[in-house]
Every structure is written in structure tokens, then in C-alpha cells.
C-alpha atoms as a PDB file:
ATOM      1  CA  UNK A   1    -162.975  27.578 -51.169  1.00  0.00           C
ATOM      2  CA  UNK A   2    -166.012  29.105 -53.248  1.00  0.00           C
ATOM      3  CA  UNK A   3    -166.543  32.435 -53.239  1.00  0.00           C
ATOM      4  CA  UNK A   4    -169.871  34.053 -51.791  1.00  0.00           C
ATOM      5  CA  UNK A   5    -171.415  36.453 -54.415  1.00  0.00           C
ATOM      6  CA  UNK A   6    -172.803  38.521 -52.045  1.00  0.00           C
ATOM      7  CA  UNK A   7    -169.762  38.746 -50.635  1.00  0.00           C
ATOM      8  CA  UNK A   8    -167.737  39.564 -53.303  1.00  0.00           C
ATOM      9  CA  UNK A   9    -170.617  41.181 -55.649  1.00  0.00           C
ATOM     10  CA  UNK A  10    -170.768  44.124 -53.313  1.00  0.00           C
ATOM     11  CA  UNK A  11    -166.902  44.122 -52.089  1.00  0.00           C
ATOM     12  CA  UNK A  12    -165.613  46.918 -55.376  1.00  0.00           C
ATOM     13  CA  UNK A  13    -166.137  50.419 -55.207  1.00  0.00           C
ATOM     14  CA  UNK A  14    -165.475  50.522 -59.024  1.00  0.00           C
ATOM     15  CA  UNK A  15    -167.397  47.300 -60.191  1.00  0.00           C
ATOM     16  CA  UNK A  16    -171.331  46.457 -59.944  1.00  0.00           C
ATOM     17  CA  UNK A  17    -171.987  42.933 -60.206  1.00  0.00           C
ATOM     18  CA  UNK A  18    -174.778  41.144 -60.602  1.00  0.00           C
ATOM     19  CA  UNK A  19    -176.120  38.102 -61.718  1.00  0.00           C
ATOM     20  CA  UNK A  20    -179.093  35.646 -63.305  1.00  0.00           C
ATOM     21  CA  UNK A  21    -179.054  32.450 -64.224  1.00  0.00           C
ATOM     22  CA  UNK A  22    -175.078  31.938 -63.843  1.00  0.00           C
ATOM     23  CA  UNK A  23    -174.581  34.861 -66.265  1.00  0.00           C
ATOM     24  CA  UNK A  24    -172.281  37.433 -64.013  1.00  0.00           C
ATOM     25  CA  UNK A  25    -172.626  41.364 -65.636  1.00  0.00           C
ATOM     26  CA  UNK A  26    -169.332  43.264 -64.201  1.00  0.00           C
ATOM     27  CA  UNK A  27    -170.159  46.918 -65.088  1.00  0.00           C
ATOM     28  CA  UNK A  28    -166.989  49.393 -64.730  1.00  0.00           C
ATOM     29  CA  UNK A  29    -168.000  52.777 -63.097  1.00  0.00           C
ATOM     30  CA  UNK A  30    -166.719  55.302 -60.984  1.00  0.00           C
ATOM     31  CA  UNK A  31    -169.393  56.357 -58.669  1.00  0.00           C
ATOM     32  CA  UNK A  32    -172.111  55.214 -60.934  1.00  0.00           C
ATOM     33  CA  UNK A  33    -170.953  56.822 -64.428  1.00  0.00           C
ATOM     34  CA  UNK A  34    -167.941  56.346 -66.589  1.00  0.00           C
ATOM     35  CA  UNK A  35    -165.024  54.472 -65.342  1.00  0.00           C
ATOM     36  CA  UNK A  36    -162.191  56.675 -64.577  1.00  0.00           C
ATOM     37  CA  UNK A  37    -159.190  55.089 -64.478  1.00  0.00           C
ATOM     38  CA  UNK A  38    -156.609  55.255 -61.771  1.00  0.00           C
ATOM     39  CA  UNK A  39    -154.884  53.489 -58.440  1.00  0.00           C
ATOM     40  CA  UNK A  40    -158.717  52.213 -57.152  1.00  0.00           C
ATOM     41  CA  UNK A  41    -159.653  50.203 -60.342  1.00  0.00           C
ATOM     42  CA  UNK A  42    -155.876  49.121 -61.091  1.00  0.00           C
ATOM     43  CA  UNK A  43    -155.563  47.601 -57.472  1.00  0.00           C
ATOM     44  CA  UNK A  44    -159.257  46.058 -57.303  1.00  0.00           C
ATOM     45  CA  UNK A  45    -159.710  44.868 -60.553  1.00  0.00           C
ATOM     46  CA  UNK A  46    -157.279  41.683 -60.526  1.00  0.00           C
ATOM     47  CA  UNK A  47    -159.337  40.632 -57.398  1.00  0.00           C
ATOM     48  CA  UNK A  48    -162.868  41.034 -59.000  1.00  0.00           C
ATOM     49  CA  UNK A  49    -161.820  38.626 -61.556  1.00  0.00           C
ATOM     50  CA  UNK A  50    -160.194  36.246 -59.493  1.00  0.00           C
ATOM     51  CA  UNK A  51    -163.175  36.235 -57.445  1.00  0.00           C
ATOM     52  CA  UNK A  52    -165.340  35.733 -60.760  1.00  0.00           C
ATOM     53  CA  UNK A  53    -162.972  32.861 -61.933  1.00  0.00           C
ATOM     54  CA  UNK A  54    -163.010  31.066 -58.484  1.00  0.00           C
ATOM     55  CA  UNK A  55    -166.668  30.637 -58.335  1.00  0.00           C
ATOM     56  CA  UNK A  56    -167.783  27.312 -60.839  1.00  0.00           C
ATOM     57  CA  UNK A  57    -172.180  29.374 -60.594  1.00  0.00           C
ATOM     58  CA  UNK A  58    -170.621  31.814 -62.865  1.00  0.00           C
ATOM     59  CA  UNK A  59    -171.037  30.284 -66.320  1.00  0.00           C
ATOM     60  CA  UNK A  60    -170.529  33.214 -68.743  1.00  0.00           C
ATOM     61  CA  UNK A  61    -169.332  36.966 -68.514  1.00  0.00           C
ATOM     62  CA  UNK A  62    -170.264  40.119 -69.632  1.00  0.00           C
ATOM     63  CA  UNK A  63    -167.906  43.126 -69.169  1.00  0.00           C
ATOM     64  CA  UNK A  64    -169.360  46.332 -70.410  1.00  0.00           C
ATOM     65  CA  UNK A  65    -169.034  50.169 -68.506  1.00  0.00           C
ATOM     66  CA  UNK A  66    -171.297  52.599 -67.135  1.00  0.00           C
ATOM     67  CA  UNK A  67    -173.003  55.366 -69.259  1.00  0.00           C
ATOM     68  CA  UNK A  68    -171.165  56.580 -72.230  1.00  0.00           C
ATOM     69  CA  UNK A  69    -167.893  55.533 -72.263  1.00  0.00           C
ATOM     70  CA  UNK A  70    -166.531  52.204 -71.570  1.00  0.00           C
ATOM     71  CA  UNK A  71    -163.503  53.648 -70.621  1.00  0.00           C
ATOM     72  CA  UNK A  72    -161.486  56.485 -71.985  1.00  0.00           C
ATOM     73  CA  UNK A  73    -160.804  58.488 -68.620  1.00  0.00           C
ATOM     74  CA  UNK A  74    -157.622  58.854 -66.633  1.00  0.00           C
ATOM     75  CA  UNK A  75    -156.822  60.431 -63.398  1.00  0.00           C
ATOM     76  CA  UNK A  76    -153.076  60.626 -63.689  1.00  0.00           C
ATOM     77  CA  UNK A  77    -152.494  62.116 -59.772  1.00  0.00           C
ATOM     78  CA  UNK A  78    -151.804  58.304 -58.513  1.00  0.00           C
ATOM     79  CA  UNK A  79    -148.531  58.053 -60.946  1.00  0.00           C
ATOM     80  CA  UNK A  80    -146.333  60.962 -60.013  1.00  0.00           C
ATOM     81  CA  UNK A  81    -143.597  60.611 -58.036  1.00  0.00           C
ATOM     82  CA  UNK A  82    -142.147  57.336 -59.064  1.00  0.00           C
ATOM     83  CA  UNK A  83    -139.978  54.988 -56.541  1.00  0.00           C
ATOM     84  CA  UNK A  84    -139.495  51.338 -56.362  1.00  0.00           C
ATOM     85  CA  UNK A  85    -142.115  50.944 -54.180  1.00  0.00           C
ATOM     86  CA  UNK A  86    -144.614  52.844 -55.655  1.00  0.00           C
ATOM     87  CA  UNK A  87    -143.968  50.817 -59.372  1.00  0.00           C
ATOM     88  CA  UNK A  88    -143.637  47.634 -57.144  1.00  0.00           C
ATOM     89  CA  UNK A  89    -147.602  47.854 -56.626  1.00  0.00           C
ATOM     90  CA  UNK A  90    -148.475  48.871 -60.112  1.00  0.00           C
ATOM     91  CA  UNK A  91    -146.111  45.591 -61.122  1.00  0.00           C
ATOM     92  CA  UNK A  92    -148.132  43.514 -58.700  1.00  0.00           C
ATOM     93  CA  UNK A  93    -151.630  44.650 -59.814  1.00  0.00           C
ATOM     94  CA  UNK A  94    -150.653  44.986 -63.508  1.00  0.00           C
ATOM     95  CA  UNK A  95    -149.886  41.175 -63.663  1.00  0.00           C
ATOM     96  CA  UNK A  96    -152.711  40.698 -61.743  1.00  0.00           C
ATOM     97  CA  UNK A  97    -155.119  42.865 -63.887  1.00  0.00           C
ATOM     98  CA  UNK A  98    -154.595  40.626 -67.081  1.00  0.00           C
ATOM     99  CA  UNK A  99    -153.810  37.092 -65.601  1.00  0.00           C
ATOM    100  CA  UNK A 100    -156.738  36.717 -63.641  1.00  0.00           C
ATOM    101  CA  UNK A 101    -158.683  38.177 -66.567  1.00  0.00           C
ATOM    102  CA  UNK A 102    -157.702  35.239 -68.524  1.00  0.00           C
ATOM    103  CA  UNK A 103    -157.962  33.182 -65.376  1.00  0.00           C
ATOM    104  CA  UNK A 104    -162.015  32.967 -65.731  1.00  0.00           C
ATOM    105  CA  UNK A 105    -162.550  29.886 -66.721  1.00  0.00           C
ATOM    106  CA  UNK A 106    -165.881  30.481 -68.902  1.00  0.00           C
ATOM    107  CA  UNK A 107    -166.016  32.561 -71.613  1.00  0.00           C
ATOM    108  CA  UNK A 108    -166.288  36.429 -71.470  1.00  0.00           C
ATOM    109  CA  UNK A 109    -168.277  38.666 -73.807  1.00  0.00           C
ATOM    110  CA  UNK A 110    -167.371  42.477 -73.897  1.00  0.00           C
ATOM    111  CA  UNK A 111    -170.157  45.051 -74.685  1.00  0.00           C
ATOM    112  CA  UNK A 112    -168.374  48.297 -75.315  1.00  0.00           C
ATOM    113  CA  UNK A 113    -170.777  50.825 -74.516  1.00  0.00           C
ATOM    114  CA  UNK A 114    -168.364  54.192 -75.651  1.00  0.00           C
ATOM    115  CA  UNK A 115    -164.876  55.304 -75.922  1.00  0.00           C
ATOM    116  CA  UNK A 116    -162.326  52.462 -74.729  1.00  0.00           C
ATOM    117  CA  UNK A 117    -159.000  54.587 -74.789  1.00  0.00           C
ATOM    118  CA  UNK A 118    -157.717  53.320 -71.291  1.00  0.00           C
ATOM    119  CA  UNK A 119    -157.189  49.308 -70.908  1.00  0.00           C
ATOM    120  CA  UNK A 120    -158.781  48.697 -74.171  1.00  0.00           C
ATOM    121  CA  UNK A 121    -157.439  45.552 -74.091  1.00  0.00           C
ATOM    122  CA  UNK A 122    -159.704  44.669 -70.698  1.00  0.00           C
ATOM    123  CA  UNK A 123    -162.249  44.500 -73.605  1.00  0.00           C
ATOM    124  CA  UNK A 124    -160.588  42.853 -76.851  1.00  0.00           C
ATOM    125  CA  UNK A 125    -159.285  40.415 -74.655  1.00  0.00           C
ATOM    126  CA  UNK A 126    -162.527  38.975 -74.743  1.00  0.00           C
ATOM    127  CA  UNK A 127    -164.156  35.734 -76.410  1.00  0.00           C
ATOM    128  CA  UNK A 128    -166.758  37.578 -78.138  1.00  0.00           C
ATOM    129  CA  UNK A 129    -166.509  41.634 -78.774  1.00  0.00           C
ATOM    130  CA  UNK A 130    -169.282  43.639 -79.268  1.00  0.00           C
ATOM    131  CA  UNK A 131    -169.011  47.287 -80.022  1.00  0.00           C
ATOM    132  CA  UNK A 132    -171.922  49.887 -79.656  1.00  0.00           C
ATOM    133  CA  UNK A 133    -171.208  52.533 -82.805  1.00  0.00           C
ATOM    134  CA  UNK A 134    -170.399  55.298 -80.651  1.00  0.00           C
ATOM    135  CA  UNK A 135    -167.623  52.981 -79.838  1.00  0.00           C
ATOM    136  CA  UNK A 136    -163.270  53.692 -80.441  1.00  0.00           C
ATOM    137  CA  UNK A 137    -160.467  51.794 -79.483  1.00  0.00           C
ATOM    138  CA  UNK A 138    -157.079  53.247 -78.330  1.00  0.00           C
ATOM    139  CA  UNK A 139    -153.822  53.243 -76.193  1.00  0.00           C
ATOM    140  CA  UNK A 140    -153.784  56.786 -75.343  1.00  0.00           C
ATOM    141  CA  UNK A 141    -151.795  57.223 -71.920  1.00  0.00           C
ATOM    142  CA  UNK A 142    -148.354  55.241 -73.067  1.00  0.00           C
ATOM    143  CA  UNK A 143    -146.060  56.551 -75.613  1.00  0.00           C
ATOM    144  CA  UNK A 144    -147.618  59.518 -76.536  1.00  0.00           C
ATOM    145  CA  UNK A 145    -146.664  60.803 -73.278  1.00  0.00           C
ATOM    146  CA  UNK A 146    -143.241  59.261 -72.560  1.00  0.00           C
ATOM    147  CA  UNK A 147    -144.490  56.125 -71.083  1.00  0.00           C
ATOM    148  CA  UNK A 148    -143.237  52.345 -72.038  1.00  0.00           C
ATOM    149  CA  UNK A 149    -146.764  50.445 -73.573  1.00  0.00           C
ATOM    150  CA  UNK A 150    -145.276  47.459 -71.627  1.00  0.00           C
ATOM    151  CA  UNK A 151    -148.559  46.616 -69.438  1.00  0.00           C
ATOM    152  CA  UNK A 152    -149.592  43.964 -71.406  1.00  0.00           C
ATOM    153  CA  UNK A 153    -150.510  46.211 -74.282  1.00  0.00           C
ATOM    154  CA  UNK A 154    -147.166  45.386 -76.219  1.00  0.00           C
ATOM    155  CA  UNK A 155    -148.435  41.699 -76.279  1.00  0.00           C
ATOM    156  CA  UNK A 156    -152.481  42.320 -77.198  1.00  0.00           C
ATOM    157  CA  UNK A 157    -152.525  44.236 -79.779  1.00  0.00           C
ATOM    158  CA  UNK A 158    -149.750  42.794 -81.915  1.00  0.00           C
ATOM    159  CA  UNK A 159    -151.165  39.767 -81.185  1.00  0.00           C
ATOM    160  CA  UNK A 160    -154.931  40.860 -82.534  1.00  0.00           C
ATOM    161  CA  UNK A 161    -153.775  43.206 -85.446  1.00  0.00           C
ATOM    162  CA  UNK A 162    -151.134  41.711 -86.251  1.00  0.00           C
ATOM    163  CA  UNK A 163    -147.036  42.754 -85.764  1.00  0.00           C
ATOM    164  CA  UNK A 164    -146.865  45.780 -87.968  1.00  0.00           C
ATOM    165  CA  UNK A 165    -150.411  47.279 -87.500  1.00  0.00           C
ATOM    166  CA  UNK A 166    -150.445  46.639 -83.560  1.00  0.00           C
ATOM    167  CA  UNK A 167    -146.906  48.407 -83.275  1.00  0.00           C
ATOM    168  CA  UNK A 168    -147.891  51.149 -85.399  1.00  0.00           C
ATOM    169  CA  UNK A 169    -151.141  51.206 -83.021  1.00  0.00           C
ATOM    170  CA  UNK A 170    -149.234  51.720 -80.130  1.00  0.00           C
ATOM    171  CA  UNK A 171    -146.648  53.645 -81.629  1.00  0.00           C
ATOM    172  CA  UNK A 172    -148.888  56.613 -83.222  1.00  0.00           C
ATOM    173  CA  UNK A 173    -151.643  56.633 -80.834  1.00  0.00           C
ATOM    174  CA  UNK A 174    -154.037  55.724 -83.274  1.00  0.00           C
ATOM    175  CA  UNK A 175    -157.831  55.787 -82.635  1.00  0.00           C
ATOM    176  CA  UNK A 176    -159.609  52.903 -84.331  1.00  0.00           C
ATOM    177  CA  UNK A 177    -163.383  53.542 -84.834  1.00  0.00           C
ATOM    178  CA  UNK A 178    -165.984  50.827 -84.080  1.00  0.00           C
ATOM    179  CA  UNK A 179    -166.117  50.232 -87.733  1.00  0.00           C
ATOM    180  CA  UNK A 180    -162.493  49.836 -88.481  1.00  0.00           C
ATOM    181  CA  UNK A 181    -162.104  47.676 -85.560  1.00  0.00           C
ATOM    182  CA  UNK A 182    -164.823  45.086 -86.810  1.00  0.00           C
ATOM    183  CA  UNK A 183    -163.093  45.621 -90.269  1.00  0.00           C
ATOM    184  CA  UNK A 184    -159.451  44.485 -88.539  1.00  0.00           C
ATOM    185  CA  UNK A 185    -161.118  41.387 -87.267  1.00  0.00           C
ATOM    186  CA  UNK A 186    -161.029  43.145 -83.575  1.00  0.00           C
ATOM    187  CA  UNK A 187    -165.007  43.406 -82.662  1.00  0.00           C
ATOM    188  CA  UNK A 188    -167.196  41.028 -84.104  1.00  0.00           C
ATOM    189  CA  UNK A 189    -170.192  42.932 -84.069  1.00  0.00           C
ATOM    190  CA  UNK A 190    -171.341  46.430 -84.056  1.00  0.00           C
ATOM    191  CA  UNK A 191    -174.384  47.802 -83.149  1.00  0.00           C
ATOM    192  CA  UNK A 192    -176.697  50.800 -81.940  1.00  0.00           C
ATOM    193  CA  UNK A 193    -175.942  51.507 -78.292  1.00  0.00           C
ATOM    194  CA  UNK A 194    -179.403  50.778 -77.624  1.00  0.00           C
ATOM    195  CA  UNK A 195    -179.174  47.433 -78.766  1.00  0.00           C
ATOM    196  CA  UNK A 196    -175.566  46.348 -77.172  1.00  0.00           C
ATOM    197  CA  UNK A 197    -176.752  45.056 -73.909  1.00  0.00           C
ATOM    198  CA  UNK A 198    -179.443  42.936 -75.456  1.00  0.00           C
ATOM    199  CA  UNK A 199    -177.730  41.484 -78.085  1.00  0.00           C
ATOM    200  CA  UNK A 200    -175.170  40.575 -75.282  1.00  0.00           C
ATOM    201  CA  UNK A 201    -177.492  38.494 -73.023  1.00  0.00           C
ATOM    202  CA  UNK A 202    -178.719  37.137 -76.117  1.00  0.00           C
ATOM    203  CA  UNK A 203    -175.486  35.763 -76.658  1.00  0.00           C
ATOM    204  CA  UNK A 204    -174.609  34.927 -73.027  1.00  0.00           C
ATOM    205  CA  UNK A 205    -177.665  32.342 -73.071  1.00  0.00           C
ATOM    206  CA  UNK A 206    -177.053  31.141 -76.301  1.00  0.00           C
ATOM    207  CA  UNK A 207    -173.726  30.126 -74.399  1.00  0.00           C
ATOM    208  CA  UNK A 208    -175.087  29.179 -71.262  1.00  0.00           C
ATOM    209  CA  UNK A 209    -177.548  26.408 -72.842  1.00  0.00           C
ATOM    210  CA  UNK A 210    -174.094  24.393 -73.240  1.00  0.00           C
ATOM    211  CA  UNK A 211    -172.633  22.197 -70.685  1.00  0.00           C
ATOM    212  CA  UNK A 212    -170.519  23.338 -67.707  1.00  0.00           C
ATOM    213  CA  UNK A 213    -167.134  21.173 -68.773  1.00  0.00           C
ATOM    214  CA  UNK A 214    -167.883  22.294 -72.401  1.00  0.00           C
ATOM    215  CA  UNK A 215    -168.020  25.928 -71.420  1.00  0.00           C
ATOM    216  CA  UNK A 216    -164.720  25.880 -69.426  1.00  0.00           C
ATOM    217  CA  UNK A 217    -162.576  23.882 -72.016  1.00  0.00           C
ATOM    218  CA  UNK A 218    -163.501  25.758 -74.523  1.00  0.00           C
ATOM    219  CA  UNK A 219    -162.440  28.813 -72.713  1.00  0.00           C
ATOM    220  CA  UNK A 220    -159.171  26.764 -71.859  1.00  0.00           C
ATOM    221  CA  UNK A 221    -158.431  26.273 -75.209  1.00  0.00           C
ATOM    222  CA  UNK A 222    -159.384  29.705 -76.727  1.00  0.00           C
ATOM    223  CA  UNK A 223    -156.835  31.495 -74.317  1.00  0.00           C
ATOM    224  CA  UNK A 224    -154.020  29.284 -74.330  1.00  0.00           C
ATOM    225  CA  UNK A 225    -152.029  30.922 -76.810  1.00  0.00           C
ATOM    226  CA  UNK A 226    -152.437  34.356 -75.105  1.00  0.00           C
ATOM    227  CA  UNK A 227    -151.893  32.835 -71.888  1.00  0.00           C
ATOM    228  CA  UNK A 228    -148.308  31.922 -72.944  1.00  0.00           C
ATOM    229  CA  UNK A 229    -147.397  35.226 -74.559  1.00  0.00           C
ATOM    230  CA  UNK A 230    -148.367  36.887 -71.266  1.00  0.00           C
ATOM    231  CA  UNK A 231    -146.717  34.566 -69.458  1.00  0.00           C
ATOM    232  CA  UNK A 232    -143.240  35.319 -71.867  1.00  0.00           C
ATOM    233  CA  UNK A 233    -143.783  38.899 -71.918  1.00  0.00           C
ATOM    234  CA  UNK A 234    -146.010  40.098 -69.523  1.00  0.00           C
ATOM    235  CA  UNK A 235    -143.438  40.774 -66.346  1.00  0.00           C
ATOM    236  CA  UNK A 236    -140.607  42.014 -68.670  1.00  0.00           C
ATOM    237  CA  UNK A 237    -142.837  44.967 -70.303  1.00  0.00           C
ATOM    238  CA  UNK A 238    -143.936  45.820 -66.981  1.00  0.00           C
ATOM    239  CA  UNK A 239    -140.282  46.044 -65.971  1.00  0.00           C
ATOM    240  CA  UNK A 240    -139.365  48.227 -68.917  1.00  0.00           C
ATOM    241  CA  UNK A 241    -142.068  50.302 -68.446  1.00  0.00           C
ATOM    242  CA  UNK A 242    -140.953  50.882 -64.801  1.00  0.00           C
ATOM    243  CA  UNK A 243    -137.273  51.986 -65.564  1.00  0.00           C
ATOM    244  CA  UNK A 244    -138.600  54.400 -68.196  1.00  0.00           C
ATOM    245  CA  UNK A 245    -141.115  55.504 -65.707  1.00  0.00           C
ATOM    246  CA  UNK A 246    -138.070  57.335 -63.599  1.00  0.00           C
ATOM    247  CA  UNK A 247    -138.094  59.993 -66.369  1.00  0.00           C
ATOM    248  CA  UNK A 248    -141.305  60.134 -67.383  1.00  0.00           C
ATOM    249  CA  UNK A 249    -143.085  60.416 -64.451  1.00  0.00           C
ATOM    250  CA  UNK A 250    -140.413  62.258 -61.845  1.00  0.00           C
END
């Protein structure tokens, strides 16, 4: 059954959602500024986008965060304390957060707004990637701090910088600045921060002038090949990161 928008648009504490002209903007935010990650967005986030993929008015995306930052904060109280049931819901929502991503069946721009240090990946995952110039990319809460980068991450970024430069990403921490990442082939574009959001819709209804069935088959066959390696990999990472998650988060 078809979603209702304003249903779902106003159903996410950490998402604002709106739309014109079947082009959907999903802003991250906690309370209005930066996103801060944590238990809230990792549980709701899945069901935003499944709710965005299961409704055919929604003809292109744009993902992009509040204020500054699109999202670079952490609150690590939700993770302590780890038992099987505990990583059993960060298993569930982790496969969720990534496979409904991909599940939208139109394509998605991302307009990185600021620091995306947390769940970069929510934004190079994208179709299109456009990067503000106050803009950096990184995996900063895995293995610097004892912690498996088996969320999907260990797929992603090899996949986009290639084998030896995504594991050295992952491995070292390392911060990629707006400009390198356009250099790698990551971000397409990169622009003022003042300009991001425009040059986003701009794109969006470039997109949108094309048919519906040529809008969702392109998406279709743009994501297939990271469908599958998520598919492979996704649920084993997420299993390895649990078992190392017993020591590194007692």
C-alpha cells in the first residue's frame, strides 16, 4: 500500500521532509541543528527510507543535514554495555539503514552541507555527490577506537576508492577534504555552501523532466553492483563487528 506523506513526512524526530513537485528533501537534524548520531537516527532511519522508496510521487532525492555539519557528531551513551540483545537491534537497523537506502527506487543526490565523519557513506552512497567546501569525509568512530568498520563501511569505501586506498581509509582514520574527495572520484562537485542547496534542486529537476520508468531503471541499474556486495558482505561485517564489540564496548 502507498505511503501517506503526511503521514510519514512528519513521523521522524531526526528527519524533516518535505516535498515539491515529486522532489522529496530528507534533512538530518537533531532538534533542528546538526545531526547527532546515536540509537534515535540508527533505529528510524531504515524506516524513513523505506517509506521514501515505497511511495512511486517521490521521483528524485535529496539528502543533505541541518546547519553546519552534515554529520560528524556521536553520542556514544547508547553503545555501552554490550549483550546479544542489545547488538541484535543495532544488526537489525544496521541492515536496514543501508538496504533500504539503496531500496529507493529513483535516484538520490547528496548535498553535504559540513563535516560527514559519522555514516559518511549515507552520503557517497549517492547517485550524484555534491560537497559544500567546508565539507570532509571520514570513518571516525570504528577502528580508531577498537571497533570492527563492519557496518557496511568495509564494503563502500573499498568499493569507491578503490581496495588499497579504502582500507587504508578505514584503517588510519583518514580525513579526506572536499577537494581530495572530488579529486578520488568520490564527490562530483564542490561548491560554496551557499550555493549547495541550489545547485542541488537544479539538478533534481534536471532529473525530474525524465520519465517515471526511466528514472527508476536507471536507478536499478546504477545500484546493482552495490546491491550485491551488500548483500555478500553486509550481515557478516555486522557480525564481526558484534563479537569484537564484547571487548570494545564492555
Amino acid at each position: 500500500m502507498k505511503p501517506d506523506f503526511d503521514t510519514y513526512s512528519t513521523a521522524y524526530r531526526h528527519v524533516a521532509i518535505t516535498r515539491t513537485d515529486g522532489i522529496i528533501e530528507l534533512t538530518l537534524h537533531t532538534d533542528g541543528g546538526p545531526l547527532v548520531w546515536g540509537d534515535g537516527p540508527h533505529t528510524e532511519l531504515g524506516y524513513c527510507f523505506a517509506d521514501v522508496a515505497a511511495d512511486p510521487d517521490n521521483r528524485v532525492v535529496i539528502l543533505t543535514g541541518a546547519g553546519d555539519r552534515f554529520l560528524a557528531d556521536l553520542d556514544t551513551s547508547w553503545v555501552g554495555g554490550m549483550n546479544p540483545v542489545k547488538w541484535d537491534k543495532i544488526f537489525q537497523h544496521g541492515r536496514r539503514l543501508l538496504t533500504n537506502l539503496l531500496a529507493i527506487e529513483v535516484p538520490v543526490i547528496a548535498a553535504v552541507n559540513g563535516p560527514a565523519r559519522v555514516h559518511a557513506e549515507l552520503a557517497v552512497m549517492s547517485d550524484i555527490v555534491l560537497a559544500a567546501d567546508t565539507a570532509d569525509f571520514q570513518d571516525a568512530p570504528h577502528f580508531r577506537y577498537g571497533t570492527v568498520p563492519g557496518d557496511g563501511v568495509h564494503i563502500v569505501w573499498p568499493h569507491l576508492l578503490g581496495p588499497n586506498r579504502g582500507r587504508y581509509f578505514l584503517l588510519t582514520g583518514q580525513r579526506l577534504s572536499a577537494a581530495e574527495a572530488h579529486t578520488l572520484g568520490v564527490v562530483n562537485e564542490v561548491l560554496p555552501g551557499e550555493q549547495l542547496m541550489h545547485r542541488a534542486r537544479q539538478l533534481a529537476g534536471d532529473l525530474a523532466r525524465q520519465p517515471d520508468m526511466a528514472l527508476r531503471y536507471t536507478r536499478a541499474a546504477l545500484t546493482e553492483e552495490l546491491k550485491r556486495r551488500l548483500a555478500d558482505g553486509l550481515g557478516y561485517g555486522l557480525a564481526l563487528e558484534g563479537l569484537a564489540a564484547y571487548q570494545s564496548w564492555p
